[in-house]
Protein backbone atom coordinates (compact mmCIF):
# COMPACT_ATOMS: atom_id res chain seq x y z
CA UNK A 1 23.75 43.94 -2.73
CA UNK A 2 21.98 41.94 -0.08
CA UNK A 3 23.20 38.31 0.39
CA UNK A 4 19.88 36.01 0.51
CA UNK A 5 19.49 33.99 4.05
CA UNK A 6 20.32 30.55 3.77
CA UNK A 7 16.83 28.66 4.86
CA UNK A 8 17.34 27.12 7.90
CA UNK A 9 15.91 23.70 8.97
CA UNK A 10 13.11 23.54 11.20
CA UNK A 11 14.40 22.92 14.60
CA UNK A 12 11.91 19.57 14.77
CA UNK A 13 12.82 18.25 11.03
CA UNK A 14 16.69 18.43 13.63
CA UNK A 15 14.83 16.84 16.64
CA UNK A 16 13.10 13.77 14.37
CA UNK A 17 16.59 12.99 12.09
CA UNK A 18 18.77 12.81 15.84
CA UNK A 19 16.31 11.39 16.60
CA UNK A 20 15.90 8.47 13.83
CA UNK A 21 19.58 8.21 14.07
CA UNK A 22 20.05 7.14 17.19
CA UNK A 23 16.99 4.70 16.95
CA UNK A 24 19.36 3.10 14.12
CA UNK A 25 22.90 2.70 15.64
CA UNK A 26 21.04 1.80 19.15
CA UNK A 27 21.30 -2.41 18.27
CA UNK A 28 24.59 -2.24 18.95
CA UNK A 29 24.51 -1.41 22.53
CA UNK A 30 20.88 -2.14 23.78
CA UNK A 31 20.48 -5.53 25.68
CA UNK A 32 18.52 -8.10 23.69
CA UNK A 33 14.96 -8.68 23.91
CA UNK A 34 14.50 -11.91 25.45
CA UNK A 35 11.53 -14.45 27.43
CA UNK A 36 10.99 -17.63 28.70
CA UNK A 37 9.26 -19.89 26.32
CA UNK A 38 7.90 -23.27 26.58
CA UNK A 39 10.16 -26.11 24.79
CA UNK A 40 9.24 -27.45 21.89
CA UNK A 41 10.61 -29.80 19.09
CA UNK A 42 11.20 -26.42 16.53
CA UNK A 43 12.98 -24.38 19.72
CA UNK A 44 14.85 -27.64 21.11
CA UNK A 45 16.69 -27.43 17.69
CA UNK A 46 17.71 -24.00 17.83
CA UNK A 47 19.49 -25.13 21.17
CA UNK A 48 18.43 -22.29 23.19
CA UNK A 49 19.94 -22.76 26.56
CA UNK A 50 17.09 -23.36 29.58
CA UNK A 51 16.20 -21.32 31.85
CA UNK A 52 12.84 -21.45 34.65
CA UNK A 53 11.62 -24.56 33.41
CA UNK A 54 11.61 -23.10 30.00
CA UNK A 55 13.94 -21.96 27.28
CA UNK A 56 15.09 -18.37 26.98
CA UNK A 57 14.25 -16.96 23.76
CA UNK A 58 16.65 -14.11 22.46
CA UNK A 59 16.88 -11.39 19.65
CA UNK A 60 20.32 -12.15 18.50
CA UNK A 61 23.12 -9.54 17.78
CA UNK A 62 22.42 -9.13 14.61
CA UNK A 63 18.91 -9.19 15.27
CA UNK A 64 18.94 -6.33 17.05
CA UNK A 65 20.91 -4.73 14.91
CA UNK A 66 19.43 -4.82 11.66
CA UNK A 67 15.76 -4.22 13.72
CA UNK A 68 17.34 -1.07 15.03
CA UNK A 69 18.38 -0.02 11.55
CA UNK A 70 14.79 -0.79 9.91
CA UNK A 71 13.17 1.09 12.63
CA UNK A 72 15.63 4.25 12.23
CA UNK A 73 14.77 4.10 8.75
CA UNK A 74 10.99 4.11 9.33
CA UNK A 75 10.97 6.51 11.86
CA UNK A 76 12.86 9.04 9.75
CA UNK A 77 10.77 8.14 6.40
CA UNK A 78 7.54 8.97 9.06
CA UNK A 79 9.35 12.73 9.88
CA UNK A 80 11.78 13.36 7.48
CA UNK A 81 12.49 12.40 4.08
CA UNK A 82 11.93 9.32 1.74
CA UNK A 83 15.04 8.43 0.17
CA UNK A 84 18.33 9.46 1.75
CA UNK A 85 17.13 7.44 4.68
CA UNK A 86 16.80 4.65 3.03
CA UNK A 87 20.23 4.81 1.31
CA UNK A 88 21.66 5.14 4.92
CA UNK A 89 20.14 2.18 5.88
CA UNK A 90 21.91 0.17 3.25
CA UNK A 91 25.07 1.59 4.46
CA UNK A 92 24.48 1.00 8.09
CA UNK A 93 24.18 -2.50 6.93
CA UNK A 94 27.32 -2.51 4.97
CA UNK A 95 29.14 -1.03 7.76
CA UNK A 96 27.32 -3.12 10.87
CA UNK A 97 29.09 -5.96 9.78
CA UNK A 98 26.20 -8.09 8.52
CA UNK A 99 27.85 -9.20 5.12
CA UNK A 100 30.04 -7.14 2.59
CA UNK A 101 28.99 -4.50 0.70
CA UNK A 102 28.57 -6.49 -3.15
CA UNK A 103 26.94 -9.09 -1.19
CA UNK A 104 24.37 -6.49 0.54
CA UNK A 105 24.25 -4.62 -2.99
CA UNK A 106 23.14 -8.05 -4.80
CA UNK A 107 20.64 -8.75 -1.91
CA UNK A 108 19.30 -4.91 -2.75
CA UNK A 109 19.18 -5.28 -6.91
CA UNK A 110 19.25 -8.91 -7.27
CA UNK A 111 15.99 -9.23 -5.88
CA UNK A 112 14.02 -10.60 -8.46
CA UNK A 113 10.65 -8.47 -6.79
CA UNK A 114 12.98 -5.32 -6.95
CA UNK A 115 13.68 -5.94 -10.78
CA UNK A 116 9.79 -6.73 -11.22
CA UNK A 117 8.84 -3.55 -9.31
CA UNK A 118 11.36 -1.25 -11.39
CA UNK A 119 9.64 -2.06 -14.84
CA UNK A 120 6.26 -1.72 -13.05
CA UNK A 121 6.75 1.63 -12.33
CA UNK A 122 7.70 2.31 -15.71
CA UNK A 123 4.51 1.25 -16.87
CA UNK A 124 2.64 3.38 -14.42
CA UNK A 125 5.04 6.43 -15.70
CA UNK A 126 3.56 5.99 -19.34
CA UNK A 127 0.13 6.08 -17.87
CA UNK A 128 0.66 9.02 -16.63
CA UNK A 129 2.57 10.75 -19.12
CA UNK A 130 -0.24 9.42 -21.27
CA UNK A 131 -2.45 11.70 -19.58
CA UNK A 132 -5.01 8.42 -19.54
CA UNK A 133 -6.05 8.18 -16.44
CA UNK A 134 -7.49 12.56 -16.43
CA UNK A 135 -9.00 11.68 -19.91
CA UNK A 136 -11.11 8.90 -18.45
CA UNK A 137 -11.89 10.82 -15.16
CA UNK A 138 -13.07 13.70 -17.57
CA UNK A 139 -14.97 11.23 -19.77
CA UNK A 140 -17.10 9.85 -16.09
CA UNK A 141 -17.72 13.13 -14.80
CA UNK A 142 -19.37 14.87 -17.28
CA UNK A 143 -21.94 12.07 -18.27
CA UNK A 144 -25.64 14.08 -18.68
CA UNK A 145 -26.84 11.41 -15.88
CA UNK A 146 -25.50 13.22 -12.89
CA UNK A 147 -27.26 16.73 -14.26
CA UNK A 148 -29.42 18.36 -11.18
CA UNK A 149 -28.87 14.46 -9.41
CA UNK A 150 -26.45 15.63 -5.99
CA UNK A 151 -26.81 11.88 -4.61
CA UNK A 152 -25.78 10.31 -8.52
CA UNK A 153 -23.25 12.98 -8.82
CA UNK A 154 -21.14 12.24 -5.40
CA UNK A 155 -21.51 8.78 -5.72
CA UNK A 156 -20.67 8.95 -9.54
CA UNK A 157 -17.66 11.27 -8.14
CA UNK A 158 -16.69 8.51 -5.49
CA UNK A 159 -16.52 5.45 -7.88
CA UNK A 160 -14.52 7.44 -10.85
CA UNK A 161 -12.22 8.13 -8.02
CA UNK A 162 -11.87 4.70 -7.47
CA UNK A 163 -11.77 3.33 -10.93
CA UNK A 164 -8.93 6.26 -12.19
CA UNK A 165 -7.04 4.94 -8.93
CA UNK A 166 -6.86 1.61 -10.31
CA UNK A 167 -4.32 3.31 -13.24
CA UNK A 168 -2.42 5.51 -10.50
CA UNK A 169 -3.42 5.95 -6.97
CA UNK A 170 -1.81 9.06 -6.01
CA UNK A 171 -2.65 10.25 -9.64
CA UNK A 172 -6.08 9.80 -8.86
CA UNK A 173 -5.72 12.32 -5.49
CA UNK A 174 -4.54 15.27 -7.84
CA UNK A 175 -6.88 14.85 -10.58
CA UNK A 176 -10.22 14.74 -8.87
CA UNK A 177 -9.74 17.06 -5.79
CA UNK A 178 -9.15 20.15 -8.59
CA UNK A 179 -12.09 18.82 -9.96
CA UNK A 180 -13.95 18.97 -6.19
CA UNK A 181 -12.80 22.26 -5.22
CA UNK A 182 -13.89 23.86 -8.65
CA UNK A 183 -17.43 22.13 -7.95
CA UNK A 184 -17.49 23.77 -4.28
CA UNK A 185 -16.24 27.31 -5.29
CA UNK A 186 -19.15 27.07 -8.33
CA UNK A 187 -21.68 26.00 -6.37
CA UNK A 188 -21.16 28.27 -2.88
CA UNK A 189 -19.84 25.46 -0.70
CA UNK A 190 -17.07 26.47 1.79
CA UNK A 191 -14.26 25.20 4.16
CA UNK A 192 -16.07 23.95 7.16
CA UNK A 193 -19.13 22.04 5.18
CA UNK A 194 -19.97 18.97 6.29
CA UNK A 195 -19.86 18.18 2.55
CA UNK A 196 -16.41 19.67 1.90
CA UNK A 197 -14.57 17.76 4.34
CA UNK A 198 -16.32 14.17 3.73
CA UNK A 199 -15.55 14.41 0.32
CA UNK A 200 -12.57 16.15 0.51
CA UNK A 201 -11.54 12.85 2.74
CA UNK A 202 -12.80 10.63 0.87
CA UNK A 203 -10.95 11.55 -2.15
CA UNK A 204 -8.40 9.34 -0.34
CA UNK A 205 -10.27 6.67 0.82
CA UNK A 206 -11.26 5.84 -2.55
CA UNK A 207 -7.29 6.06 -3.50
CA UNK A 208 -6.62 3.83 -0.40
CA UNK A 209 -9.55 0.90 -1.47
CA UNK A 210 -8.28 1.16 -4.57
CA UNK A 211 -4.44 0.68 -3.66
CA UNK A 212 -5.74 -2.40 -1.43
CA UNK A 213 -7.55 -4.09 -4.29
CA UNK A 214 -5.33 -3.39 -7.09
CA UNK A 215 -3.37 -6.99 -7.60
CA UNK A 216 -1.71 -5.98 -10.56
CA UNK A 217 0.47 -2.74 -8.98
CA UNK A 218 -0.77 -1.23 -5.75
CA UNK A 219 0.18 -2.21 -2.13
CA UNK A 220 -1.94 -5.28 -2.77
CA UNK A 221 0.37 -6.02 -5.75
CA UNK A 222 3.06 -5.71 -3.41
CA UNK A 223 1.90 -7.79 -0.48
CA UNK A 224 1.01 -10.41 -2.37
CA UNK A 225 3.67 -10.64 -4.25
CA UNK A 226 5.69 -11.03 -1.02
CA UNK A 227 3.27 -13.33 -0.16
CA UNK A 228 4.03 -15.87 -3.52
CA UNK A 229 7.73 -15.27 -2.67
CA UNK A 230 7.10 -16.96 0.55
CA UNK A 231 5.61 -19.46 -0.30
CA UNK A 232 7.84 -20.36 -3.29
CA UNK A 233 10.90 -19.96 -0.51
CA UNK A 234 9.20 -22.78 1.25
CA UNK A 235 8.88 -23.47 5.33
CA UNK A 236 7.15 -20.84 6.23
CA UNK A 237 2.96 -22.29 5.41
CA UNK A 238 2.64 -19.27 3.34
CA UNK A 239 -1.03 -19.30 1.19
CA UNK A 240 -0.43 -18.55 -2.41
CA UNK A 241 -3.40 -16.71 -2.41
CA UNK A 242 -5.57 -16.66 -6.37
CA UNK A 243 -4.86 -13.25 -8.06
CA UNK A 244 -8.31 -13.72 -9.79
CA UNK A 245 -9.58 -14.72 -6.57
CA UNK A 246 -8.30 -11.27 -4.70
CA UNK A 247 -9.34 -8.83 -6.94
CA UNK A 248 -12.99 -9.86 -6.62
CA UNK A 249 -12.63 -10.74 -3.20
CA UNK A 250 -11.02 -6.73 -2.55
CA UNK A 251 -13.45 -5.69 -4.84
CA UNK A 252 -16.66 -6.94 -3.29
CA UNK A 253 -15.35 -5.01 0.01
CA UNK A 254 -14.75 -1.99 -1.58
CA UNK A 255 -17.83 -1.29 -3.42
CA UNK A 256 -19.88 -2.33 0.13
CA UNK A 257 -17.34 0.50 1.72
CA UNK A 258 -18.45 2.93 -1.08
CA UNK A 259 -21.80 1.75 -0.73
CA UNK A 260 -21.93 1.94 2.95
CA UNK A 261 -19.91 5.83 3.09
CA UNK A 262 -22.85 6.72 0.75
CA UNK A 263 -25.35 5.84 3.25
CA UNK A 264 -23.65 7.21 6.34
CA UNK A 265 -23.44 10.40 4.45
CA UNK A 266 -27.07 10.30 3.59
CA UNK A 267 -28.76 8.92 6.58
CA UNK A 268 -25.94 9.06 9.85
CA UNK A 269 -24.16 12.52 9.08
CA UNK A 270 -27.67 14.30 6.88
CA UNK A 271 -25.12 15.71 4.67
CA UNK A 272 -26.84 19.18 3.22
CA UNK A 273 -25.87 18.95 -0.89
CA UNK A 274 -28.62 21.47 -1.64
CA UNK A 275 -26.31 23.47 -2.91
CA UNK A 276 -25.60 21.02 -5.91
CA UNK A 277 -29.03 21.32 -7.15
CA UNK A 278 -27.63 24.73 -8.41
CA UNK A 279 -24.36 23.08 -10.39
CA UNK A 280 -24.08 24.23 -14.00
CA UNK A 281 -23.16 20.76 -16.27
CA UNK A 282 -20.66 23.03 -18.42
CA UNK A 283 -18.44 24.06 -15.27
CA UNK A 284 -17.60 20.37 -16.31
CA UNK A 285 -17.07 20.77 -19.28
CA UNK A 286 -15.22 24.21 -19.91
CA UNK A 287 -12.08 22.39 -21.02
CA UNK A 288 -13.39 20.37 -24.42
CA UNK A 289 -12.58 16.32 -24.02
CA UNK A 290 -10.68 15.64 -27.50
CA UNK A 291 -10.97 12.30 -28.81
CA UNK A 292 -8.45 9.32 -27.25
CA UNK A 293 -5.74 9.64 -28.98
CA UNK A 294 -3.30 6.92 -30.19
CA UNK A 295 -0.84 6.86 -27.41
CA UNK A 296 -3.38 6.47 -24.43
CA UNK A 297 -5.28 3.80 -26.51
CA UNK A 298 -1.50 1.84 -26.69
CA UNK A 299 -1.24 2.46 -22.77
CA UNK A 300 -4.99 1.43 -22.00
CA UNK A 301 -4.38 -1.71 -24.31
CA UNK A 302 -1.36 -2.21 -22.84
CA UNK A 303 -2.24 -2.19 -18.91
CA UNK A 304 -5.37 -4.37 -19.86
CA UNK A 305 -2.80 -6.98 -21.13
CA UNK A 306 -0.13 -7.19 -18.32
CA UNK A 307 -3.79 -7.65 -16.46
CA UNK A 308 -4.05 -10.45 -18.57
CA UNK A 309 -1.29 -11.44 -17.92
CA UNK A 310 -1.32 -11.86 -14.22
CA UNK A 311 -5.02 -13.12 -14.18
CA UNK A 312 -4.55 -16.09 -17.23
CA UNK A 313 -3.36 -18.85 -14.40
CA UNK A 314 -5.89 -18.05 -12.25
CA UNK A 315 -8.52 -18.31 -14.92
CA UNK A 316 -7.46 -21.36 -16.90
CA UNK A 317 -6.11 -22.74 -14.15
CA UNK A 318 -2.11 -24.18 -13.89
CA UNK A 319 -2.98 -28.03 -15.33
CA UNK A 320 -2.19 -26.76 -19.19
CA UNK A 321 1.18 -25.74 -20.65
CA UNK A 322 -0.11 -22.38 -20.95
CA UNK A 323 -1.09 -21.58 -17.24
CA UNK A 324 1.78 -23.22 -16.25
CA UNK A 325 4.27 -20.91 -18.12
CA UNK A 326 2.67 -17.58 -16.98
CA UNK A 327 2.25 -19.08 -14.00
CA UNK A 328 5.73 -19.84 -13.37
CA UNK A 329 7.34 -16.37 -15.35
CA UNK A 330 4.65 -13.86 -13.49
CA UNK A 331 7.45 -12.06 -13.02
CA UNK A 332 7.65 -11.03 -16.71
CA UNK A 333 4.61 -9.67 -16.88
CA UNK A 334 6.32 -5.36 -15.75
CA UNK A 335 9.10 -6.23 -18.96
CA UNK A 336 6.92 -7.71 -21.40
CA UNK A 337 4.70 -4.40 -20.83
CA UNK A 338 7.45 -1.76 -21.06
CA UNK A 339 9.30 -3.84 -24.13
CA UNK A 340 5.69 -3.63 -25.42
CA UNK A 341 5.60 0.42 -24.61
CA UNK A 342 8.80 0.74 -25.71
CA UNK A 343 9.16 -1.16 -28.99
CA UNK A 344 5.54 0.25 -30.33
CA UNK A 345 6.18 3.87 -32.34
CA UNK A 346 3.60 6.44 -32.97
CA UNK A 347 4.94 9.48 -35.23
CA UNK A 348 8.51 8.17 -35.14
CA UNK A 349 8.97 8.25 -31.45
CA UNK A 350 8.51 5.50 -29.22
CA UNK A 351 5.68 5.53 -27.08
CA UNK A 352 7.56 5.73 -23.61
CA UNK A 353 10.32 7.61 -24.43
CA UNK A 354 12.39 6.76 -21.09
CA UNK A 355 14.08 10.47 -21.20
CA UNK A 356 10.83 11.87 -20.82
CA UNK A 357 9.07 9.82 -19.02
CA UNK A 358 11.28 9.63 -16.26
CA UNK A 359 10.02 12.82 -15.06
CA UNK A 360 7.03 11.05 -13.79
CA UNK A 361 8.82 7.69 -12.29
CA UNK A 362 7.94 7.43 -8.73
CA UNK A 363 11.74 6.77 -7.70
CA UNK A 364 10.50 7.49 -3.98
CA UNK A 365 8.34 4.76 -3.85
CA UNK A 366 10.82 2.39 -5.79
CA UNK A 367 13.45 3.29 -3.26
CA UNK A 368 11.16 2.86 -0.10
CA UNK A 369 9.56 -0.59 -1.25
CA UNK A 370 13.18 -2.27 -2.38
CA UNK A 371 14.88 -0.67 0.86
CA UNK A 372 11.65 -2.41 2.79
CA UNK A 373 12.43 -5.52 0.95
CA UNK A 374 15.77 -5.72 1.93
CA UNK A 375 15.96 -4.91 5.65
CA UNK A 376 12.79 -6.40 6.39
CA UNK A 377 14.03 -9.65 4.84
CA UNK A 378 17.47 -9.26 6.41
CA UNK A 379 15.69 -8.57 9.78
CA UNK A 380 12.87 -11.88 9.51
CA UNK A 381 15.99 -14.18 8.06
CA UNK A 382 18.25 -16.69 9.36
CA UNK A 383 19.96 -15.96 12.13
CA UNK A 384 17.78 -12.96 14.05
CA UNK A 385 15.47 -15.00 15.47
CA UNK A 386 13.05 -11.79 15.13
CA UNK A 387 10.18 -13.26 13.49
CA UNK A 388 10.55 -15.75 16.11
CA UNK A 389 10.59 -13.79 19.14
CA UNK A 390 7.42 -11.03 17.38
CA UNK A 391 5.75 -14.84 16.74
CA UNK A 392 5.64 -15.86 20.53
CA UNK A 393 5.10 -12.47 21.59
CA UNK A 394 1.45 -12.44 19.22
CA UNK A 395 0.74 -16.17 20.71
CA UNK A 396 0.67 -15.26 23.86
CA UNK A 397 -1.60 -12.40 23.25
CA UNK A 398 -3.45 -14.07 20.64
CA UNK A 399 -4.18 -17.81 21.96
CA UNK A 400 -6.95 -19.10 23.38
CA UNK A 401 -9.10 -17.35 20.62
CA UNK A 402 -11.54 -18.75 18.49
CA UNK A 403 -10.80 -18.63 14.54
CA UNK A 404 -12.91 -16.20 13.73
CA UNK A 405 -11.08 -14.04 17.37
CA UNK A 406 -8.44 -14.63 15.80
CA UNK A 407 -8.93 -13.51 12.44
CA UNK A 408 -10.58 -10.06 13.53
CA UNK A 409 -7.31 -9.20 15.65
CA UNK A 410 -5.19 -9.60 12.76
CA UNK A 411 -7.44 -7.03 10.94
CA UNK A 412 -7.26 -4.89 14.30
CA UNK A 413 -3.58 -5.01 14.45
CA UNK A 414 -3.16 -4.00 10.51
CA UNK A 415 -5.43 -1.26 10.32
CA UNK A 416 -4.15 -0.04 13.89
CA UNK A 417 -0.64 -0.21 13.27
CA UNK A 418 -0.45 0.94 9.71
CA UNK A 419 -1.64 4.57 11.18
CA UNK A 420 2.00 5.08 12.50
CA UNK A 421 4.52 3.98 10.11
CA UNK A 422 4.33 2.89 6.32
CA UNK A 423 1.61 0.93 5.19
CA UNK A 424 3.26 -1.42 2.79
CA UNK A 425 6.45 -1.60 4.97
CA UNK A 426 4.43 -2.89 8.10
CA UNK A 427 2.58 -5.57 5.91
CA UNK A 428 5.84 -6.67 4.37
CA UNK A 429 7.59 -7.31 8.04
CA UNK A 430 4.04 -8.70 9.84
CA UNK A 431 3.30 -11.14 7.03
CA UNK A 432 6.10 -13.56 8.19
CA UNK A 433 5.47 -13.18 11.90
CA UNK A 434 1.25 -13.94 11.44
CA UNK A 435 1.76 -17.31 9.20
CA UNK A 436 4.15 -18.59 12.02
CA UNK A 437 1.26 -17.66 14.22
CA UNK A 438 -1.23 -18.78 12.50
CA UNK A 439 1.16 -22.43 11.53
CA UNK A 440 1.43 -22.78 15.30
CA UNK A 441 -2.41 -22.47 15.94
CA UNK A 442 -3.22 -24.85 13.32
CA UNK A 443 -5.64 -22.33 11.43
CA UNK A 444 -5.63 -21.50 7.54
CA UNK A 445 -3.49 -18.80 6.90
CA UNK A 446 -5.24 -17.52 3.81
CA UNK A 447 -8.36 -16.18 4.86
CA UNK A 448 -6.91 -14.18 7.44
CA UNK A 449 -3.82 -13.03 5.43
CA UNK A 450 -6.56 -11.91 2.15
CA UNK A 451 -8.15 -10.28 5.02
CA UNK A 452 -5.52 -8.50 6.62
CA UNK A 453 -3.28 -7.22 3.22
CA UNK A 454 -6.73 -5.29 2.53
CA UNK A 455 -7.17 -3.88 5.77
CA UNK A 456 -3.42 -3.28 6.61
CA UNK A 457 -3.40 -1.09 3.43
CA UNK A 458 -6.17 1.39 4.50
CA UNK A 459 -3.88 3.81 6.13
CA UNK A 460 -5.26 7.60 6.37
CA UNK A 461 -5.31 8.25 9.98
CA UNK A 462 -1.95 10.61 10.23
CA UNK A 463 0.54 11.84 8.04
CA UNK A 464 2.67 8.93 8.51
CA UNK A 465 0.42 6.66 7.49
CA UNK A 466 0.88 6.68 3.39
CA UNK A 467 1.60 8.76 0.85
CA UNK A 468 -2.19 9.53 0.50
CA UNK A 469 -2.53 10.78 3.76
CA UNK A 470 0.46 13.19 3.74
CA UNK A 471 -1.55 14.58 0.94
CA UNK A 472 -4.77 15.07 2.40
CA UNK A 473 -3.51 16.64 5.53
CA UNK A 474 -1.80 18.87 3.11
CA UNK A 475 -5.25 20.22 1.90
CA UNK A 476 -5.32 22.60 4.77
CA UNK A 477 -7.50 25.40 1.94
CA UNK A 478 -10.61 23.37 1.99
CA UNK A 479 -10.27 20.67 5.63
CA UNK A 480 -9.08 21.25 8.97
CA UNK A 481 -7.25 18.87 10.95
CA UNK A 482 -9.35 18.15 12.96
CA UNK A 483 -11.83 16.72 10.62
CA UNK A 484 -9.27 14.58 8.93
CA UNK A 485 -8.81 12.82 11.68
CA UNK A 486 -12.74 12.74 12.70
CA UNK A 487 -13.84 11.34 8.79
CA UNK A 488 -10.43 8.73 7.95
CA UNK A 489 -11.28 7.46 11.33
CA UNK A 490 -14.85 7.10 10.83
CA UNK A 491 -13.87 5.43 7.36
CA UNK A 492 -11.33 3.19 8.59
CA UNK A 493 -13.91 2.12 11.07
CA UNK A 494 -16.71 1.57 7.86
CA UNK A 495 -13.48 -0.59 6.29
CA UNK A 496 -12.98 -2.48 9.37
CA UNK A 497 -16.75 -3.49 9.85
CA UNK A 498 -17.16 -4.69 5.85
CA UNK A 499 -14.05 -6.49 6.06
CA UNK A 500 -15.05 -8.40 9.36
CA UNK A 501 -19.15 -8.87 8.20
CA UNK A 502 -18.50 -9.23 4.15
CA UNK A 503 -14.96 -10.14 3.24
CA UNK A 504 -14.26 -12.37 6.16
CA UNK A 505 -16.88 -14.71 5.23
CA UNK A 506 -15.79 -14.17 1.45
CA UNK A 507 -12.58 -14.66 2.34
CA UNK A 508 -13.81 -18.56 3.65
CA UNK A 509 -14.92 -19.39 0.90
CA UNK A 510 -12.49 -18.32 -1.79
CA UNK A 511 -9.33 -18.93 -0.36
């Protein structure tokens, strides 16, 4: 009987994890970043010794490192794997010397935006055990107004894409690109179409505006939620920035992107979608769309409340006992929802059944965003004197601007940057280091932070960029390479232009 060969690892999946490891015990023997700075009253009392007719700014020890850890980490979630680099990071911490392991371990789970995000992700795991958000995408799509209409039909496509996204982004990927690809093969498009690859690409950017203007559990959630931590931690200027206020703001810049994409497609690229003219309605609508049922009715009515829930302060404002309660317990909003999900029964079993619907609970994306939490906080806390040194570093390449300069590199350096490591993770360690910038320039932080959590969050340029883009250069059947890069490019570029022409002046004048 032949003995099966072990599978080997590929010899570069070997190459990036030495790699990422020595990226993370490097702090404790490269020299530390330092550079002359000017005094000042804040550096004069961190009694930095002088040096040139200055002061000699330093990464500390521990600064470096804790950075060197977080950057390991990222690196090998980029190349490798998810979530046992993350769980070495924690260790590496433990066993760097920074503080004890319960003490690191409380930091980790005692993070009140850790506990928040667990139940969130709960929620999101009934929606899609639910099966909601592919009844609803059904329900759009086969609508008799996009019969024999190509234009009505993609742009019909484009916005359910969008709107399903706002239950569950990545959800949204594998539900409509089945339905694409059954549309091409039934109407004689193939791989190589101009149409094909567009939309095959834009599948994601939809995902991506989406997870940007989504203040109730997508990266915005996330980043703004760091963002009210911040502030509530106190010293560092940070903007609480209106929840009510962001969604329309994100929302007004999405459906210009959407609108503008549909143009380009249309008039810059002359898309040929003749071959829609021929589409049958029924391909549709082969698979019958029963009636809601009870359960997805509970989970619809139950999303639309912890909604509520997060919008009420922002709508009746924080001067009445009521605001002022949900304003101050937020928080709750992830555990009222689940108790809500979990207390409710439908035919004697509860309606998220946590043995079930654990299969779908995203515990890679739990473990990456608490992992970010904690290193990136450890890293920008007392005692680094990173977000100090990353602050001086972005004045001297940032002053002398005008506001509005100013405002458009931030956007640069978000969408730019997020290309190459984790999305979420860059906005969580930037946000610190751009309100000291922005505190020492004298210039209101929340415009420019509204501004650069959407734009930091469209990420679809490489593989590292997001989830969403590791899945669309997966679609190697239907898009090349190549024109991934060409179209998330060309779409980062559309996001880039509405942001700096639509949401920057929006931006003035809400926040």
């Amino acid at each position: 009987m032949e003995e099966k060969e072990t599978p080997k690892l590929p010899i570069m999946t070997v190459l990036h994890v030495l790699i990422g490891l020595s990226i993370m015990f490097s702090g404790h023997f490269l020299p530390s970043l330092s550079m002359v700075v000017e005094p000042s009253e804040k550096l004069l009392a961190l009694n930095l010794p002088p040096t040139d007719g200055g002061l000699l700014l330093s990464v500390t020890r521990t600064g470096m490192v804790v950075s060197m850890i977080f950057f390991g980490v990222i690196y090998l979630w980029t190349f490798v794997d998810t979530i046992w680099p993350g769980l070495l990071g924690i260790v590496a911490l433990i066993f760097s010397g920074y503080a004890p392991a319960p003490q690191v371990l409380q930091m980790f789970f005692g993070n009140p935006m850790v506990v928040m995000i667990f139940f969130l992700i709960m929620v999101a795991a009934a929606i899609i055990h639910s099966d909601l958000a592919n009844w609803i995408a059904k329900w759009l799509m086969t609508r008799d107004f996009v019969n024999g209409r190509p234009w009505v039909f993609t742009a019909t496509f484009l916005f359910t894409t969008f709107l399903v996204a706002f239950l569950d982004q990545i959800t949204s990927c594998f539900l409509m690109w089945p339905v694409l690809f059954t549309v091409f093969k039934e109407t004689g498009f193939k791989k190589g179409d101009s149409y094909v690859s567009i939309m095959t690409v834009y599948v994601t950017i939809m995902a991506l505006l989406s997870f940007a203007s989504d203040p109730f559990k997508g990266g915005a959630f996330y980043l703004l939620s760091n963002l009210q931590s911040l502030a509530a931690g106190g010293g560092s200027g940070a903007p609480v920035l209106n929840t009510a206020a962001y969604l329309g703001f994100a929302l007004v810049i999405s459906l210009c992107c959407i609108a503008l994409l549909l143009l380009m497609m249309r008039f810059v690229f002359r898309v040929d979608i003749s071959p829609l003219r021929t589409l049958d309605p029924e391909v549709l609508r082969r698979d019958p769309l029963p009636p809601m049922n009870a359960c997805q009715k509970l989970v619809l009515m139950d999303f639309l409340l912890y909604a509520s829930w997060l919008l009420l302060p922002s709508i009746i404002g924080t001067d009445n006992v009521v605001g002022a309660f949900v304003a101050k317990n937020s928080m709750a909003g992830s555990i009222l929802a689940t108790l809500l999900l979990s207390v409710v029964f439908i035919k004697g079993k509860p309606v998220v059944d946590i043995s079930v619907a654990n299969r779908f609970y995203a515990w890679r994306v739990f473990l990456l965003i608490a992992v970010a939490f904690l290193l990136g906080g450890v890293m920008t806390g007392k005692g680094t004197n990173v977000p100090l040194y990353m602050e001086y570093m972005l004045r001297d390449l940032l002053s002398g601007m005008h506001y509005i300069t100013f405002s458009i590199a931030v956007v640069l350096i978000g969408i730019v940057f997020t290309n190459f490591c984790n999305s979420v993770v860059l906005g969580l360690v930037l946000t610190p280091v751009l309100l000291a910038v922005a505190n020492a320039f004298g210039v209101n932080p929340g415009p420019m932070m509204a501004c650069f959590i959407y734009a930091v969050l469209i990420a679809a340029c490489t593989p590292a960029a997001s989830p969403f883009a590791a899945l669309l250069f997966g679609n190697s059947d239907w898009i090349d390479t190549r024109h991934i890069v060409r179209h998330s490019v060309i779409a980062s570029a559309v996001v880039v232009l509405v942001v700096i022409v639509v949401g920057m002046p929006l931006a003035w004048a809400l926040f």
